[in-house]
C-alpha atoms as a PDB file:
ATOM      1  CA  UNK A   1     107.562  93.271  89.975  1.00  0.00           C
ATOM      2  CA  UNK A   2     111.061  93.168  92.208  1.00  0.00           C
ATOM      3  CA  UNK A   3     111.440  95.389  94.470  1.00  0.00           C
ATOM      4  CA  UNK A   4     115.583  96.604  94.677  1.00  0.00           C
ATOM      5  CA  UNK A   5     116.246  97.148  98.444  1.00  0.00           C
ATOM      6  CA  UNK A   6     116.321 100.771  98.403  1.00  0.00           C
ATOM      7  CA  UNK A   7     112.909 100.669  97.001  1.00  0.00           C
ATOM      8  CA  UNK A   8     111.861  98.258  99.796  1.00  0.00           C
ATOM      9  CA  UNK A   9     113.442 100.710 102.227  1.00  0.00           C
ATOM     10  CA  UNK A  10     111.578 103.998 100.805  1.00  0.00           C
ATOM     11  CA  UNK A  11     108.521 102.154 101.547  1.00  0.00           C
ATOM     12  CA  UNK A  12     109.087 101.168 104.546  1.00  0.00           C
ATOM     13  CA  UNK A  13     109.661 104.816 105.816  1.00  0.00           C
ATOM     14  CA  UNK A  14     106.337 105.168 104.203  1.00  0.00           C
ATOM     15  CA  UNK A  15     104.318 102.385 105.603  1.00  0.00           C
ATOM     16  CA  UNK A  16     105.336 103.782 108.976  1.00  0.00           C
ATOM     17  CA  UNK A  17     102.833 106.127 108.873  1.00  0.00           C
ATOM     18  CA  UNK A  18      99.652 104.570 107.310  1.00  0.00           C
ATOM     19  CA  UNK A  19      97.492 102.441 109.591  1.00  0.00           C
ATOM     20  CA  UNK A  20      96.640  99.002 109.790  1.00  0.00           C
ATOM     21  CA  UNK A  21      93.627  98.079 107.717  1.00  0.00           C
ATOM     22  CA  UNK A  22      93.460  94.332 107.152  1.00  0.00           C
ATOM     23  CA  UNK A  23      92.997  92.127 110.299  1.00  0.00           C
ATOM     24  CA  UNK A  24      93.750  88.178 109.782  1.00  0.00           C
ATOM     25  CA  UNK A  25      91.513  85.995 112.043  1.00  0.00           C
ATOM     26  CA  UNK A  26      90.294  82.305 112.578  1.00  0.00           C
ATOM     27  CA  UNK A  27      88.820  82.495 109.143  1.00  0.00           C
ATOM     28  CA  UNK A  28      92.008  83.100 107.600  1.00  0.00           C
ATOM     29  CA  UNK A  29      92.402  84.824 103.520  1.00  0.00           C
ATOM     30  CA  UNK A  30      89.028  84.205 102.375  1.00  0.00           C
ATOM     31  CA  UNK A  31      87.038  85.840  98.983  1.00  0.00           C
ATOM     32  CA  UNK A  32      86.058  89.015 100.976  1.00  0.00           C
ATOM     33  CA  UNK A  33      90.022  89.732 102.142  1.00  0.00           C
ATOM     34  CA  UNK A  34      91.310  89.506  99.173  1.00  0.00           C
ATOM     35  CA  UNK A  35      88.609  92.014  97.482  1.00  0.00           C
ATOM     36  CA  UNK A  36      88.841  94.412 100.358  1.00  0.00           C
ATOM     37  CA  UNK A  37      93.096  93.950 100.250  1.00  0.00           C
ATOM     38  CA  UNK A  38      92.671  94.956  96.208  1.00  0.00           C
ATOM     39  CA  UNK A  39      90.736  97.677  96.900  1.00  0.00           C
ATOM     40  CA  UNK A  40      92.619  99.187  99.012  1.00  0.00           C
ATOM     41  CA  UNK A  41      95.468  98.334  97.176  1.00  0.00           C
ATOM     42  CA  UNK A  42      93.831 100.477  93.994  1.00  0.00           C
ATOM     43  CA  UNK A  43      93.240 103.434  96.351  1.00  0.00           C
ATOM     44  CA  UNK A  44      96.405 103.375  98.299  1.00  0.00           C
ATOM     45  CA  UNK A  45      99.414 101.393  96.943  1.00  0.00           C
ATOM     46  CA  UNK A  46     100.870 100.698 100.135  1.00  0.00           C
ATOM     47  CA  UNK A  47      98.971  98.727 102.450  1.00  0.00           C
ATOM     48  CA  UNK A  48      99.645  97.616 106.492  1.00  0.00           C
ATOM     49  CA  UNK A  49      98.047  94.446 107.649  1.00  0.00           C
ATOM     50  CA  UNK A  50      98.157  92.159 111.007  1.00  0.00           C
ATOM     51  CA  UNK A  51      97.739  88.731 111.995  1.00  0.00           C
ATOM     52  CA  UNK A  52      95.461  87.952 115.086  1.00  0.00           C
ATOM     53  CA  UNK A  53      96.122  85.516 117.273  1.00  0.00           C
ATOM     54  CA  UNK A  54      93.750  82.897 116.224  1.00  0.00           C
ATOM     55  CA  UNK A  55      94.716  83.042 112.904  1.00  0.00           C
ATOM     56  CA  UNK A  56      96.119  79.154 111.878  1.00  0.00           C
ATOM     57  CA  UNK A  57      98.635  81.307 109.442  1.00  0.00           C
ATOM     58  CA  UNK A  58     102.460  83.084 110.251  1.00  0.00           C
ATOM     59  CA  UNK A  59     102.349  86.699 109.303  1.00  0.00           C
ATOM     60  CA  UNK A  60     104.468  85.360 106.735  1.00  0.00           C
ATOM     61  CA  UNK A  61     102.262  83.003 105.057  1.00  0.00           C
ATOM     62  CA  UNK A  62      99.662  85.402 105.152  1.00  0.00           C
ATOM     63  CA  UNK A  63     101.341  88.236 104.040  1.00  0.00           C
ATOM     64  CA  UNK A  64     102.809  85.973 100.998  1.00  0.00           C
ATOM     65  CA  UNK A  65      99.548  84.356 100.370  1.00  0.00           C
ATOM     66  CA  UNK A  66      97.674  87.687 100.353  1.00  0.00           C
ATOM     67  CA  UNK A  67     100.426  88.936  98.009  1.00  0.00           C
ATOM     68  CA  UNK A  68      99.863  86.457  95.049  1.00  0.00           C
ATOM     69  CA  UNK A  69      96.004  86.846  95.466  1.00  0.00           C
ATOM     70  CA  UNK A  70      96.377  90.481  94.630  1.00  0.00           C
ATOM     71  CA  UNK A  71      99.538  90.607  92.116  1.00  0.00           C
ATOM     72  CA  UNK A  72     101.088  92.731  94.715  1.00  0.00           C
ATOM     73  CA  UNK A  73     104.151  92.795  96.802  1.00  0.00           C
ATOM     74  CA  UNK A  74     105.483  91.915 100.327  1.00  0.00           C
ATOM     75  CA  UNK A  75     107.582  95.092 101.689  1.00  0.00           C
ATOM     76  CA  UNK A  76     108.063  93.825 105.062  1.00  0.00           C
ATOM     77  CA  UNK A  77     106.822  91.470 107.609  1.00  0.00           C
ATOM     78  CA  UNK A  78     107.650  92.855 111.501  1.00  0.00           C
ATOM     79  CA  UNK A  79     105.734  90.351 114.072  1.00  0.00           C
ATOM     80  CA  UNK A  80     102.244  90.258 113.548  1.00  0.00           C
ATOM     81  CA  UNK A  81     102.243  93.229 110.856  1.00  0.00           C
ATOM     82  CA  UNK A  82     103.100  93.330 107.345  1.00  0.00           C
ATOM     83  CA  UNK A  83     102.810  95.730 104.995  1.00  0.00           C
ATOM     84  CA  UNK A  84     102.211  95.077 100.850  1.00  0.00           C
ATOM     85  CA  UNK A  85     102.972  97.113  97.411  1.00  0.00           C
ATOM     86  CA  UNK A  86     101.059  97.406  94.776  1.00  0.00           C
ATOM     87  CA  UNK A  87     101.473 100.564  92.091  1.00  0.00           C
ATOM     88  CA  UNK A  88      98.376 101.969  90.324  1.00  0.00           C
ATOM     89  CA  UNK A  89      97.568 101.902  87.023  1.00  0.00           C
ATOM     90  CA  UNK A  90      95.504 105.306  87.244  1.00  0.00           C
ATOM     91  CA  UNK A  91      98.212 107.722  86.214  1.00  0.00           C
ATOM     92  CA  UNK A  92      95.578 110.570  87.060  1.00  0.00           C
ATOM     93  CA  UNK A  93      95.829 109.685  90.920  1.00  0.00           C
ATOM     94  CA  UNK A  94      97.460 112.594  92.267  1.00  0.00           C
ATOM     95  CA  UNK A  95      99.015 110.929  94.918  1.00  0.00           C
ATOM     96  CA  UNK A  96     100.848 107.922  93.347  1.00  0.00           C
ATOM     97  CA  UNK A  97     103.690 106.705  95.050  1.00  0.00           C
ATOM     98  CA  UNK A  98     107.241 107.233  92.745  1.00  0.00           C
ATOM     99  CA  UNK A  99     109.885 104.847  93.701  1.00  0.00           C
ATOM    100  CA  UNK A 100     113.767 105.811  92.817  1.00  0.00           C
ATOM    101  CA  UNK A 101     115.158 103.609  90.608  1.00  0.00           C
ATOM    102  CA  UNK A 102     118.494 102.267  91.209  1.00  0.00           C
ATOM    103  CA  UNK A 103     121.352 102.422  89.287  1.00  0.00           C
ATOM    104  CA  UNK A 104     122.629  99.183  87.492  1.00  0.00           C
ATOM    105  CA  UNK A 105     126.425  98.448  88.549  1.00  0.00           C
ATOM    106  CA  UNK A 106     128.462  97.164  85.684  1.00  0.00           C
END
């Protein structure tokens, strides 16, 4: 999945809102982070997570490591906080996010 930059953007503004739900510690991305990151991944699409300060990984690696586990997508890394994209398969979820699609230039 690629991400154009206006679709980055739109969820961005999005992730603005939503709360932080994974915290990365001394035990780093681990069996039980990646279930609980694909989880709420299914529920919510857009996910916010942080890197602690005794975590051994940059918000970057963690966020990009994170990503692969869980086919998903980074959207932005800011600091300690990230935030990652995955869409739903479950087109009876009511509130699915709907990215604009961009216009090809010729």
């Amino acid at each position: 999945m690629d991400l154009t930059s206006k679709q980055r953007a739109q969820l961005r503004g999005l992730a603005n809102s939503i709360d932080t739900i994974l915290h990365i510690g001394k035990d780093s991305i681990g069996d039980n982070l990646i279930k609980q990151a694909d989880d709420a991944l299914e529920a919510r699409e857009l996910i916010k997570g942080k890197v602690l300060e005794n975590c051994m990984l940059t918000s970057r690696e963690a966020a990009e490591e994170l990503a692969k586990a869980t086919r998903s997508e980074v959207v932005q890394v800011i600091g300690t906080k990230f935030v990652l994209y995955r869409p739903t398969h479950n087109k009876e979820k009511k509130d699915r996010i709907v990215l604009t699609a961009s216009k090809k230039r010729d």
